[in-house]
Each structure stands twice: as structure tokens, then as C-alpha cells.
C-alpha atoms as a PDB file:
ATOM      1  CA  UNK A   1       0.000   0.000   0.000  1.00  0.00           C
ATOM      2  CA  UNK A   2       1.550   3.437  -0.478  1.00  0.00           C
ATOM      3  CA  UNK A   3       0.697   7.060   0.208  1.00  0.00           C
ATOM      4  CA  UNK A   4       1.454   8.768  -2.769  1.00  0.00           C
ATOM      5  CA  UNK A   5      -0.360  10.192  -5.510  1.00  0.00           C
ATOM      6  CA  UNK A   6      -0.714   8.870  -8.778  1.00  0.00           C
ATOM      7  CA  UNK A   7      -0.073  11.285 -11.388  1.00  0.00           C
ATOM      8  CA  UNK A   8      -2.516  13.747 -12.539  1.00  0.00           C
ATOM      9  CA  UNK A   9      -2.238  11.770 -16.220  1.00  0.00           C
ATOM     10  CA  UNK A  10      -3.767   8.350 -14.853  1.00  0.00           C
ATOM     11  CA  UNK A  11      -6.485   9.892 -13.257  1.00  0.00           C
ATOM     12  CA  UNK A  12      -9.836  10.303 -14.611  1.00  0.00           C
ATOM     13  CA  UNK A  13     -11.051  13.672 -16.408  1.00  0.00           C
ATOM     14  CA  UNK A  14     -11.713  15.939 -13.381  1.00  0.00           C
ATOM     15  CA  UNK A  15     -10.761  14.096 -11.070  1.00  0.00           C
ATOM     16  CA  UNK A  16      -6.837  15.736 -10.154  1.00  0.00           C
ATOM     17  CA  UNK A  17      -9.102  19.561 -10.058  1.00  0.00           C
ATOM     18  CA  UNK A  18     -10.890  17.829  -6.972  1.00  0.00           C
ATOM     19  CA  UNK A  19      -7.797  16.568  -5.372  1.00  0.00           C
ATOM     20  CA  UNK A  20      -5.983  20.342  -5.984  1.00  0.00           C
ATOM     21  CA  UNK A  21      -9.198  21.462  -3.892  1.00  0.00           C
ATOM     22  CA  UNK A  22      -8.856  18.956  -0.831  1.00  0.00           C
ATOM     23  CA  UNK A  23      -5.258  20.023  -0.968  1.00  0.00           C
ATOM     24  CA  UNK A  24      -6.272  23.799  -0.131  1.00  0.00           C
ATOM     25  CA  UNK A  25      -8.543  22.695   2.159  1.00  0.00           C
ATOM     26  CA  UNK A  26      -5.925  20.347   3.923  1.00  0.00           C
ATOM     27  CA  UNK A  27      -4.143  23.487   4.941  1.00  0.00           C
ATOM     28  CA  UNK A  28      -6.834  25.794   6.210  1.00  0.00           C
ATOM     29  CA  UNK A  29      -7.809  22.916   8.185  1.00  0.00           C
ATOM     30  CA  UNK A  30      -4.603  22.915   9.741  1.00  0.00           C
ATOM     31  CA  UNK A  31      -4.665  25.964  10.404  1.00  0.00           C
ATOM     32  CA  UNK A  32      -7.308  26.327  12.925  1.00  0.00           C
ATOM     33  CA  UNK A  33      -5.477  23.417  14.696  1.00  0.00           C
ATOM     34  CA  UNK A  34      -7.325  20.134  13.236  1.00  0.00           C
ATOM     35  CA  UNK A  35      -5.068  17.057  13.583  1.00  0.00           C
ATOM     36  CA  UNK A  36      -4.538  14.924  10.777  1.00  0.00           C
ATOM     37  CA  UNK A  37      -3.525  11.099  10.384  1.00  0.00           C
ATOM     38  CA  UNK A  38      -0.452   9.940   8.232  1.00  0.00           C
ATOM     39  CA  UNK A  39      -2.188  10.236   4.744  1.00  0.00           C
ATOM     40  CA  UNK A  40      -3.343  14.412   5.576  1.00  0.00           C
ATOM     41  CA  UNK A  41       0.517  14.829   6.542  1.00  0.00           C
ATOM     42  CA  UNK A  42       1.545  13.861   3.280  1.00  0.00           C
ATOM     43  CA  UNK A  43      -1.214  15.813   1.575  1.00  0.00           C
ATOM     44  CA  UNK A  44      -0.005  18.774   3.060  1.00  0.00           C
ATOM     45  CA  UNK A  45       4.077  18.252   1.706  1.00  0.00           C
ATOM     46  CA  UNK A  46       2.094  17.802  -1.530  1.00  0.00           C
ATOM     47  CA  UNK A  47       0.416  21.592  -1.112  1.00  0.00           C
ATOM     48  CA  UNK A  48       3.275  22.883   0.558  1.00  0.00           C
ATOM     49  CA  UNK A  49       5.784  21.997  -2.583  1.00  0.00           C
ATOM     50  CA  UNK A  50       3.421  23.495  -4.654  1.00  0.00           C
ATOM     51  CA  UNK A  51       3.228  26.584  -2.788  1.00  0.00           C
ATOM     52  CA  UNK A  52      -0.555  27.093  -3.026  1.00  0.00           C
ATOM     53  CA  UNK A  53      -2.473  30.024  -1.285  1.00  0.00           C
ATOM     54  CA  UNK A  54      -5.411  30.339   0.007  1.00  0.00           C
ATOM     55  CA  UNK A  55      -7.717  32.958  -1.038  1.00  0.00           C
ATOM     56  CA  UNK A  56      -8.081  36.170   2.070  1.00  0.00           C
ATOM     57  CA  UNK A  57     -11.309  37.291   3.267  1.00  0.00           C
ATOM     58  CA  UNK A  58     -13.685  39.565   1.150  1.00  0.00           C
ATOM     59  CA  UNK A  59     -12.754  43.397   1.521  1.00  0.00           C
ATOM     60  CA  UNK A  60     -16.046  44.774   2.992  1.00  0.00           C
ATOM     61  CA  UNK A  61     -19.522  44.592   1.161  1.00  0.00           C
ATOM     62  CA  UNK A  62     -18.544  45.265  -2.442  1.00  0.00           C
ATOM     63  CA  UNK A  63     -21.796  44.657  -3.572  1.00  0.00           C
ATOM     64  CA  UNK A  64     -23.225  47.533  -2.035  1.00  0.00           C
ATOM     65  CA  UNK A  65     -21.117  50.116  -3.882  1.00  0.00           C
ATOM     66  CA  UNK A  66     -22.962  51.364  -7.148  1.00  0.00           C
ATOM     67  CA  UNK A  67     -20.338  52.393  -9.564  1.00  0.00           C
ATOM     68  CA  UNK A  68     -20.998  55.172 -11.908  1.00  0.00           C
ATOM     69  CA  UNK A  69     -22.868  54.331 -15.187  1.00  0.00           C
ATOM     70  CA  UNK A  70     -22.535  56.152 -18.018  1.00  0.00           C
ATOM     71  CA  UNK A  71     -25.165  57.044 -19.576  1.00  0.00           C
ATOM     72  CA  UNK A  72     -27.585  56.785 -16.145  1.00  0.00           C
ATOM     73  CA  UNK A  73     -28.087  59.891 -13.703  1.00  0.00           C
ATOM     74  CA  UNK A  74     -28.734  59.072  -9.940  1.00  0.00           C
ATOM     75  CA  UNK A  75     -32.167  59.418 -10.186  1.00  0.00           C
ATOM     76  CA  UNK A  76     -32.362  56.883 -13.168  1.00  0.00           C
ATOM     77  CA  UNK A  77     -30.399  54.107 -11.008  1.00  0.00           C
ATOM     78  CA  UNK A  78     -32.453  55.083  -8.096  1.00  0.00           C
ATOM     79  CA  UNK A  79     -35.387  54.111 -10.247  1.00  0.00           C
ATOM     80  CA  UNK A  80     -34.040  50.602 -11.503  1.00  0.00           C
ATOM     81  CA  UNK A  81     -33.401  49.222  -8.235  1.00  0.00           C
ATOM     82  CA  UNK A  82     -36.535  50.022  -6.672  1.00  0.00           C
ATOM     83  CA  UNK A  83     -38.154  48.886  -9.402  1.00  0.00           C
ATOM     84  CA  UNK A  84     -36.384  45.796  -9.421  1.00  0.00           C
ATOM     85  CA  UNK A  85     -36.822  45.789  -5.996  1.00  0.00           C
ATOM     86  CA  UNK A  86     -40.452  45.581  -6.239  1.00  0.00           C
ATOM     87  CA  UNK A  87     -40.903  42.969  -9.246  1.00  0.00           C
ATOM     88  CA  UNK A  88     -38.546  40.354  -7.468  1.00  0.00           C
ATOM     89  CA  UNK A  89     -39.943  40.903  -3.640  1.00  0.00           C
ATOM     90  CA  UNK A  90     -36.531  40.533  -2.504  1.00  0.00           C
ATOM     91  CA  UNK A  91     -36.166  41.650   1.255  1.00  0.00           C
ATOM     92  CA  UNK A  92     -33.373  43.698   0.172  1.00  0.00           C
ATOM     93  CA  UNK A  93     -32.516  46.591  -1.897  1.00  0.00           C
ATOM     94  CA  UNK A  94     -30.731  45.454  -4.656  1.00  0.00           C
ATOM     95  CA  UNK A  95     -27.790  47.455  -5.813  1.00  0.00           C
ATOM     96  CA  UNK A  96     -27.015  48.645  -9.569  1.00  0.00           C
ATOM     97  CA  UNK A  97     -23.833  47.338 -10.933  1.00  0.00           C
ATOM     98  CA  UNK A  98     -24.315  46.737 -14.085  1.00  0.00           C
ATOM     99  CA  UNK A  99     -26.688  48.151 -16.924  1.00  0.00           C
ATOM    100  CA  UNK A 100     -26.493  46.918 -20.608  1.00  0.00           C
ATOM    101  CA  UNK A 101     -28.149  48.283 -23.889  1.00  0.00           C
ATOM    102  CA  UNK A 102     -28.232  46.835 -27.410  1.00  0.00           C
ATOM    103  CA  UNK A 103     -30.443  45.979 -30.019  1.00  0.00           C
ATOM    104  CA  UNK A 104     -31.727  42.732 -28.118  1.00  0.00           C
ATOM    105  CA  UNK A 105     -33.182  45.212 -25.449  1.00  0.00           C
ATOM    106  CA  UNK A 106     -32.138  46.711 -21.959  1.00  0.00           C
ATOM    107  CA  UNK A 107     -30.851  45.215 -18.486  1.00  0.00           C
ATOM    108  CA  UNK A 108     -29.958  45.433 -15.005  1.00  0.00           C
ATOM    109  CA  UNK A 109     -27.702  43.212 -13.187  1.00  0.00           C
ATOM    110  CA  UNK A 110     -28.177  44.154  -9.687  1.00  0.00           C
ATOM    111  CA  UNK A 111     -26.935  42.498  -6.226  1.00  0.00           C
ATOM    112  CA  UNK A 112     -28.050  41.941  -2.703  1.00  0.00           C
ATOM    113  CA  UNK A 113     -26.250  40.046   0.109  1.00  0.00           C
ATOM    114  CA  UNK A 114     -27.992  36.816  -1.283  1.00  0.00           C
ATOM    115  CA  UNK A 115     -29.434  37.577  -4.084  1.00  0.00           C
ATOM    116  CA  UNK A 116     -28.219  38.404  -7.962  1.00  0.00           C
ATOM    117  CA  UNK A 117     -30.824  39.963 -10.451  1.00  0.00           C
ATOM    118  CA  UNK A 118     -30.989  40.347 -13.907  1.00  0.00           C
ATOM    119  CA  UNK A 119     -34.040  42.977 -14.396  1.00  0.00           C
ATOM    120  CA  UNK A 120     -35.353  43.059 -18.111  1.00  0.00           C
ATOM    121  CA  UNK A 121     -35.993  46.875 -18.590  1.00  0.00           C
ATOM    122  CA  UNK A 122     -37.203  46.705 -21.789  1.00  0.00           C
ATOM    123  CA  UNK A 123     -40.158  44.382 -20.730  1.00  0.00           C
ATOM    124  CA  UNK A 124     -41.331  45.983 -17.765  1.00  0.00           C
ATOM    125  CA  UNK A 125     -41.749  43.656 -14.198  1.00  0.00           C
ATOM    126  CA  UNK A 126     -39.664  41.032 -16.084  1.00  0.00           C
ATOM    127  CA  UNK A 127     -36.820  39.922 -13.706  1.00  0.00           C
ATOM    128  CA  UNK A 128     -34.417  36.866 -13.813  1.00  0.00           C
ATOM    129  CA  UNK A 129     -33.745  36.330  -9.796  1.00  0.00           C
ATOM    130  CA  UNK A 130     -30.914  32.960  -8.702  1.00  0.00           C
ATOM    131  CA  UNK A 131     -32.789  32.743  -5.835  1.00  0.00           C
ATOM    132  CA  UNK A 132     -35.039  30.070  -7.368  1.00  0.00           C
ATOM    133  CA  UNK A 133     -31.985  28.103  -8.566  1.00  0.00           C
ATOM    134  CA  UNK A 134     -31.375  24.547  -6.223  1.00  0.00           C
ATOM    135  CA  UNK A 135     -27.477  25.208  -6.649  1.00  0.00           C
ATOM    136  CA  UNK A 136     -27.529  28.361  -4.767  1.00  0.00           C
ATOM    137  CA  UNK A 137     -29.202  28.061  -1.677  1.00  0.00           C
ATOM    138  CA  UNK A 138     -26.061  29.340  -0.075  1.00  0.00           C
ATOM    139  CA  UNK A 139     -25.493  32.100  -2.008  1.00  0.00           C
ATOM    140  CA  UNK A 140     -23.056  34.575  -0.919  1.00  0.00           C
ATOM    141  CA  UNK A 141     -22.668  37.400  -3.312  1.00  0.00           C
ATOM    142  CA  UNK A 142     -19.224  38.191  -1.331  1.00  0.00           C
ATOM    143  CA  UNK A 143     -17.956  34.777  -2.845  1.00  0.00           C
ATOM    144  CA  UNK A 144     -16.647  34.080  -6.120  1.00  0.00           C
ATOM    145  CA  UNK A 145     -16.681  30.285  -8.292  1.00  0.00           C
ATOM    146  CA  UNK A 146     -12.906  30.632  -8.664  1.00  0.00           C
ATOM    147  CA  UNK A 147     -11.819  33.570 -10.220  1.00  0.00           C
ATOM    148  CA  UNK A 148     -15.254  34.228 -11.751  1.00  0.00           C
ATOM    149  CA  UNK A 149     -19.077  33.306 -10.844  1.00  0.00           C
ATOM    150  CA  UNK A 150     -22.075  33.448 -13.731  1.00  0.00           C
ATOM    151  CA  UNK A 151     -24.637  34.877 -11.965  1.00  0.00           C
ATOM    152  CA  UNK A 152     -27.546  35.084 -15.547  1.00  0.00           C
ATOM    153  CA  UNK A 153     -27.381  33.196 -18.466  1.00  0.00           C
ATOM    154  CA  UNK A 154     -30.617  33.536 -21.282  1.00  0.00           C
ATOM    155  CA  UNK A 155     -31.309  32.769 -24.598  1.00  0.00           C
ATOM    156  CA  UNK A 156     -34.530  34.488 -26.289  1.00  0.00           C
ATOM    157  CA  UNK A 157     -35.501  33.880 -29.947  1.00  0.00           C
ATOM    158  CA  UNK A 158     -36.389  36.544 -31.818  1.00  0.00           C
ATOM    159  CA  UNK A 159     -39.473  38.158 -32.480  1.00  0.00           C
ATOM    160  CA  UNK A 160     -40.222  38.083 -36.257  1.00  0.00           C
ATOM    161  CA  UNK A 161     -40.247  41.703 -36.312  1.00  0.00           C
ATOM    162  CA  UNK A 162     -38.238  44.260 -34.561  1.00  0.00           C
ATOM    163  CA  UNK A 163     -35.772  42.441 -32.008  1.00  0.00           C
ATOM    164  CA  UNK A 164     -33.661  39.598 -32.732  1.00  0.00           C
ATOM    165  CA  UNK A 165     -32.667  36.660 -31.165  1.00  0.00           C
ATOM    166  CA  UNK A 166     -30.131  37.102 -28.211  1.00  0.00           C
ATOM    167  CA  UNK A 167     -27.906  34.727 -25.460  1.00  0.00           C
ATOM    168  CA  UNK A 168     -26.415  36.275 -22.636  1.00  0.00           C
ATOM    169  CA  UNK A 169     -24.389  35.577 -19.867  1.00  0.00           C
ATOM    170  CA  UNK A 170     -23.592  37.764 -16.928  1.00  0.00           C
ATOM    171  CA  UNK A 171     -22.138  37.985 -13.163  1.00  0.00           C
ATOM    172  CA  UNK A 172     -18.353  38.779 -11.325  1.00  0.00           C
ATOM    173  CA  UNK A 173     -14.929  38.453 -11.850  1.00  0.00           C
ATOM    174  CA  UNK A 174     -12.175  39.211  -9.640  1.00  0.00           C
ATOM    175  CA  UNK A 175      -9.490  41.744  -9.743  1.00  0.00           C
ATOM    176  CA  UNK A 176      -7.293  39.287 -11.719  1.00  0.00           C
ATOM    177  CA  UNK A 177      -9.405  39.304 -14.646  1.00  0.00           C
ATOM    178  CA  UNK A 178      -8.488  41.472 -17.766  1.00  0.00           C
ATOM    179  CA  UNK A 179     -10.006  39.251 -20.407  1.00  0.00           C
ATOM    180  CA  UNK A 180     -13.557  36.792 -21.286  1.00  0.00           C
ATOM    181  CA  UNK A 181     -14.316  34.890 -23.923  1.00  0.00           C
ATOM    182  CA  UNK A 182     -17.496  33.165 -24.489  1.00  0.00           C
ATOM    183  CA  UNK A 183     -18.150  30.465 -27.393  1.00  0.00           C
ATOM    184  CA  UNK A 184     -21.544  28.983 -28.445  1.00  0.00           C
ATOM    185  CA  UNK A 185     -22.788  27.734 -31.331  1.00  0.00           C
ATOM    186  CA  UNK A 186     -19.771  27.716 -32.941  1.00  0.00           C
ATOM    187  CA  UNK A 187     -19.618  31.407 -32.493  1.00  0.00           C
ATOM    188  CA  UNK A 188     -17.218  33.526 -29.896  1.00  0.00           C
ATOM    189  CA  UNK A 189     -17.851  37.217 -28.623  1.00  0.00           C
ATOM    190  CA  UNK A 190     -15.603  38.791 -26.253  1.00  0.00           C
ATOM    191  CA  UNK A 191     -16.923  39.715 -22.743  1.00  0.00           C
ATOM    192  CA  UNK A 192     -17.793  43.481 -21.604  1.00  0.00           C
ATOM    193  CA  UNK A 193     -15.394  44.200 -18.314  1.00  0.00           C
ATOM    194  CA  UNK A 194     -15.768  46.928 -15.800  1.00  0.00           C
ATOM    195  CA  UNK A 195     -16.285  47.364 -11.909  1.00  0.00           C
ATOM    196  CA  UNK A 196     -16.174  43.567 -10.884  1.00  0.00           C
ATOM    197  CA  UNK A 197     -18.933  42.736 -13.685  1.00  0.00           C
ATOM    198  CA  UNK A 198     -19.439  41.189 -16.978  1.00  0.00           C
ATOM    199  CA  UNK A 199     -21.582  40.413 -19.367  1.00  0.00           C
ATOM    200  CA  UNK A 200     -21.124  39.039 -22.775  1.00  0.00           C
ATOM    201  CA  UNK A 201     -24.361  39.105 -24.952  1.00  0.00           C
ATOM    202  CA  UNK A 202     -23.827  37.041 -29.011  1.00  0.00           C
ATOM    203  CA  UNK A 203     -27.148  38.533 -31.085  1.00  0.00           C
ATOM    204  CA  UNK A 204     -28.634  36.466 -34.127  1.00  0.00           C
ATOM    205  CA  UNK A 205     -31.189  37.279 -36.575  1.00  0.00           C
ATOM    206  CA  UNK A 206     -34.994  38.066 -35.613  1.00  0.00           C
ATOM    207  CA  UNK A 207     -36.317  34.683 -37.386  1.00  0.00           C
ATOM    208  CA  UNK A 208     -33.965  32.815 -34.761  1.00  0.00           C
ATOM    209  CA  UNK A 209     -35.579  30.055 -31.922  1.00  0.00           C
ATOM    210  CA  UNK A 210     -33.041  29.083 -29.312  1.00  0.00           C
ATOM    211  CA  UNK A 211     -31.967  25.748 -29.438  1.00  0.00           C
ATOM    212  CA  UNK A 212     -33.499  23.283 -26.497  1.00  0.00           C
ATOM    213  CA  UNK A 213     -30.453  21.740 -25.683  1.00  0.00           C
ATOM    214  CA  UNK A 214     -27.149  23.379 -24.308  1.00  0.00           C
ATOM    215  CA  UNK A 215     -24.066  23.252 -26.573  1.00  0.00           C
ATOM    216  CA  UNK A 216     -21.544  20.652 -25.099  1.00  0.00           C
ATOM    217  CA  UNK A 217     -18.585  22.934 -26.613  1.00  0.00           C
ATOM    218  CA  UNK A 218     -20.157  26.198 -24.811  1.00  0.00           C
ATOM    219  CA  UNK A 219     -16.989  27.336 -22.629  1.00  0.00           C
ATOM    220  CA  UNK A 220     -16.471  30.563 -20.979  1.00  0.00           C
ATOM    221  CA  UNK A 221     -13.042  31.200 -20.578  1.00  0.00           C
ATOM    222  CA  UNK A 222     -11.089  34.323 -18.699  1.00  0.00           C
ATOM    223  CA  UNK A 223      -7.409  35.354 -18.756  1.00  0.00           C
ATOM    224  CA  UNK A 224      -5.496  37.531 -16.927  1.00  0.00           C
ATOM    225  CA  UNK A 225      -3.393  40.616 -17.682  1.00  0.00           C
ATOM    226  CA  UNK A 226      -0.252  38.162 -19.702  1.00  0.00           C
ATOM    227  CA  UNK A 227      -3.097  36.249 -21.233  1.00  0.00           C
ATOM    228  CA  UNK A 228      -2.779  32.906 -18.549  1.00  0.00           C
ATOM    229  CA  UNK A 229      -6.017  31.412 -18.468  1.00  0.00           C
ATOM    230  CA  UNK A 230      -7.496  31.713 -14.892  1.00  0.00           C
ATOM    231  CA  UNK A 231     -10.812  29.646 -15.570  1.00  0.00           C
ATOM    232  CA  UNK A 232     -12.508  27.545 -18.077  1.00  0.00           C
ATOM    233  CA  UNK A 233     -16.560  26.416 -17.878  1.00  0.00           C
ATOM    234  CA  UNK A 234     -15.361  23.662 -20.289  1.00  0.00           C
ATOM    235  CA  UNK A 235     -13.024  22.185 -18.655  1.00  0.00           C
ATOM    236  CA  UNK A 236     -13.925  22.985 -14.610  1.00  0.00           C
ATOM    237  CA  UNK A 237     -15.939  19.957 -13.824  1.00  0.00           C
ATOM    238  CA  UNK A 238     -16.836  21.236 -10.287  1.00  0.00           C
ATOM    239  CA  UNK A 239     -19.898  22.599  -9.480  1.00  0.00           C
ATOM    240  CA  UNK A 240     -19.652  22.877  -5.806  1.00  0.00           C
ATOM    241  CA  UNK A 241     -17.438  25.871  -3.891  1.00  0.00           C
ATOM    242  CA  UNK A 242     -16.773  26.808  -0.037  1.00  0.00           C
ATOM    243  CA  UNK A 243     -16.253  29.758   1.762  1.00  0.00           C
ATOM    244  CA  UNK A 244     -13.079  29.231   4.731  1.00  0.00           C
ATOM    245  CA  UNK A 245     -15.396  28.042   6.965  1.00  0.00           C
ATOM    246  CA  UNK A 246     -16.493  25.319   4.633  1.00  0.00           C
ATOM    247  CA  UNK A 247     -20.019  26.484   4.243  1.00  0.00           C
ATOM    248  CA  UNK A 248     -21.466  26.342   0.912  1.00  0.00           C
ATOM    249  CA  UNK A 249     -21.538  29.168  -1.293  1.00  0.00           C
ATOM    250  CA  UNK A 250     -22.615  27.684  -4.467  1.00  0.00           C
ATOM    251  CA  UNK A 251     -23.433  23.616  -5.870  1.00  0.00           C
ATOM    252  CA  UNK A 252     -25.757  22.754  -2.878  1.00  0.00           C
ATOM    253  CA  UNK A 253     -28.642  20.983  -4.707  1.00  0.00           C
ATOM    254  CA  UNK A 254     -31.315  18.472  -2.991  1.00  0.00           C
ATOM    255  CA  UNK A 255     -28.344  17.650  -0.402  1.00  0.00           C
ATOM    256  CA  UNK A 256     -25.518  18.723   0.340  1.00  0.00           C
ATOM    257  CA  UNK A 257     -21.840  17.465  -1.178  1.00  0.00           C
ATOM    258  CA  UNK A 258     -19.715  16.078   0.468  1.00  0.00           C
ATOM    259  CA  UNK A 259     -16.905  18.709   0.866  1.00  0.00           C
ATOM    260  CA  UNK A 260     -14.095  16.863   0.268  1.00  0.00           C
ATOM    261  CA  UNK A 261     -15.198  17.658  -3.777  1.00  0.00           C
ATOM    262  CA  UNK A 262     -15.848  20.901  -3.324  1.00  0.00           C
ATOM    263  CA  UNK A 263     -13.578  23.563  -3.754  1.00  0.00           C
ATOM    264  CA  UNK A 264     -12.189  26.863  -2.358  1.00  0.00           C
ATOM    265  CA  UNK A 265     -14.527  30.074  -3.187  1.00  0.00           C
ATOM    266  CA  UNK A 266     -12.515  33.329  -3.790  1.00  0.00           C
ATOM    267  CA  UNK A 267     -13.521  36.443  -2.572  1.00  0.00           C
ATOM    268  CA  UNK A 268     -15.154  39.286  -4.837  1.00  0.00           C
ATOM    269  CA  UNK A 269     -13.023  42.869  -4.583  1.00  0.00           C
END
């Protein structure tokens, strides 16, 4: 019987991404003075020779700060989150951070504490809330999925006679991220970037109906300032993520997962 790992090459697709998590974890368990048996010490050489780092604590709310929108006067914004406000019932005010106009139509990505929202302006009381969504009953919107979360994705067909057909997909990056690239459908449209947000929106013709079934090539992908790639939908099989404390932040369907699978949640500054 031995200890060691086998290399990441004989492992099955996935499977070493898990392993890299349970490593991070290893340490912060450590940390707060958890004792491990003979196969955690090795683990932690493991982590150790690869130097990883686990992520610090969020800097403060940052979804409560609106940034400026051009375009929008205070009064405006005022008027979207309120309204917002009152179409999704959340408990919360929801804050403006991002606002996005093309010939698909208008919206609002706002933010609460728990809550993301993605408020159709051009169809008035029309609102796209995760709330409803089994994998995020422990949403934190202080917590990232790596270095970036998706916090909307929609496809509408178009309407035969003055908007066409539109996907979109929406949420928060990190600092780190400089770059997005989203392919579907055999087509790829960079990302829109600013204050912690994106969205990236591909348009097609008005006589367009959205497929039924997802692409199995779709792949976000986002890069940093030297063009590294810091995260890839395609190829991240893991749909489960922890905050320090190991609670859930995002994957937590009809039960929870076990956490040894899940992996370390970065924080949103």
C-alpha cells in the first residue's frame, strides 16, 4: 500500500481539479489546529511543494457600492433598483452594478447580500432572480466560483419583427481578470469588463428560436493581464465551492456534497 499520488495523467477527467481542492482545504484545516492522520501529513508536503495560497477574506460589502454608469443619472439608477426591488420581492434593496443596452433590449444586473438579479428593462416587471436556482441556496454574493461566478445566463428567440434573437451571460470576476471569452454555437464574442462585472451578450437574426439543448462545446473562458487562463466552464468539472469556513456558497442541490469535492470560493473585490 503506499501514500502517494498517482499522477494527474492516470487519473480520470476531473478528477486531479478535486484533489488540488482537498489540498487547499488540507491546509486551512490545519490551520485552525485540526489534527490529521499519516495520509493528511503527506497531503499537506504535496500543497506545501506546490506553494498554493489560500484565497483572504472579502474586503467589505462590495456589492453595495454602485459604480458610476454612463449614460444613467442618480435618479435613473435610483429608479431601476426600486423597481427591481419591487418585481422580485426581494427583502433587500438590490444594488445597480451593471446596466447593458443593445439591439436585443435593456438590463440590469443588480446584487443583494444573497441575491443576484438580472431585471429586463425593456419588458417591464420582467426579472431573472438565482434565488429560485437549487445550486444556490447558499449564495453569498461576497464569494466568487474561482476567479469568476455566472450569476444570468438567457437565450430568447427573436421576435419576427423588430428584435432579434439574443444569449447572454452575466455575473463577477475578480481583480485578476483582464479578459472573457465566451463560445456557443460555434460562435465567440468577447466579454464586456468593468467594476467587478461582466456580461457578454452574441445577437442572431430576428427569425432565430433558441436551441433546447445546451451546446456541449459552450466554454467561458477568462485570462489575466499576460493572457494565462485563470478559468474555463469547459473544462472545470466542479460545481460545488466553499467559503473558509467550509459552508457552501454555491453547488448545494437536494443535499448537500460532500466537501471533500468541493472547492475553495474566492472572494469578490
Amino acid at each position: 500500500m503506499t501514500t502517494m499520488l498517482p499522477p494527474a495523467r492516470d487519473l480520470p477527467p476531473g478528477r486531479h481539479v478535486r484533489i488540488r481542492a482537498r489540498l487547499e482545504r488540507s491546509i486551512h484545516r490545519r490551520r485552525l489546529g485540526m489534527r490529521f492522520g499519516t495520509m493528511a501529513t503527506a497531503l499537506a508536503a504535496v500543497v506545501t511543494a506546490v506553494m498554493l495560497v489560500l484565497p483572504e477574506q472579502p474586503a467589505g460589502e462590495y456589492w453595495s457600492t454602485r459604480p458610476t454608469i454612463p449614460g444613467l443619472s442618480e435618479q435613473q439608477a435610483d429608479d431601476i433598483e426600486e423597481g427591481c426591488r419591487k418585481a422580485s420581492g426581494t427583502p433587500a434593496r438590490p444594488v445597480l452594478r451593471r446596466y447593458h443596452q443593445d439591439a436585443a433590449g435593456t438590463f440590469a444586473l443588480l446584487y443583494t447580500p444573497t441575491d443576484a438579479l438580472a431585471c429586463d428593462l425593456t419588458t417591464p416587471g420582467s426579472y431573472f432572480s438565482n434565488r429560485y436556482l437549487p445550486g444556490r441556496k447558499g449564495f453569498d454574493t461576497r464569494w466568487l466560483n474561482g476567479h469568476f461566478s455566472i450569476d444570468y445566463q438567457n437565450q430568447t428567440s427573436g421576435d419576427r419583427a423588430r428584435r432579434p434573437g439574443s444569449q447572454t451571460v452575466a455575473g463577477r470576476v475578480d481583480s485578476e481578470v483582464k479578459r472573457m471569452t465566451w463560445s456557443v454555437l460555434g460562435k465567440t464574442v468577447e466579454a464586456e469588463i468593468s467594476d467587478g462585472t461582466f456580461v457578454a451578450r452574441l445577437l442572431w437574426p430576428a427569425d432565430w428560436d433558441h436551441p433546447g439543448n445546451q451546446d456541449p462545446r459552450e466554454a467561458l473562458r477568462a485570462y489575466d493581464a499576460e493572457g494565462k487562463v485563470l478559468g474555463d466552464t469547459l473544462l472545470d468539472l466542479s460545481w460545488c465551492y466553499v467559503d473558509p469556513e467550509n459552508n457552501v456558497v454555491s453547488g448545494w442541490f437536494d443535499a448537500k456534497p460532500a466537501l471533500d469535492d468541493c472547492k475553495p470560493a474566492r472572494p469578490w473585490r
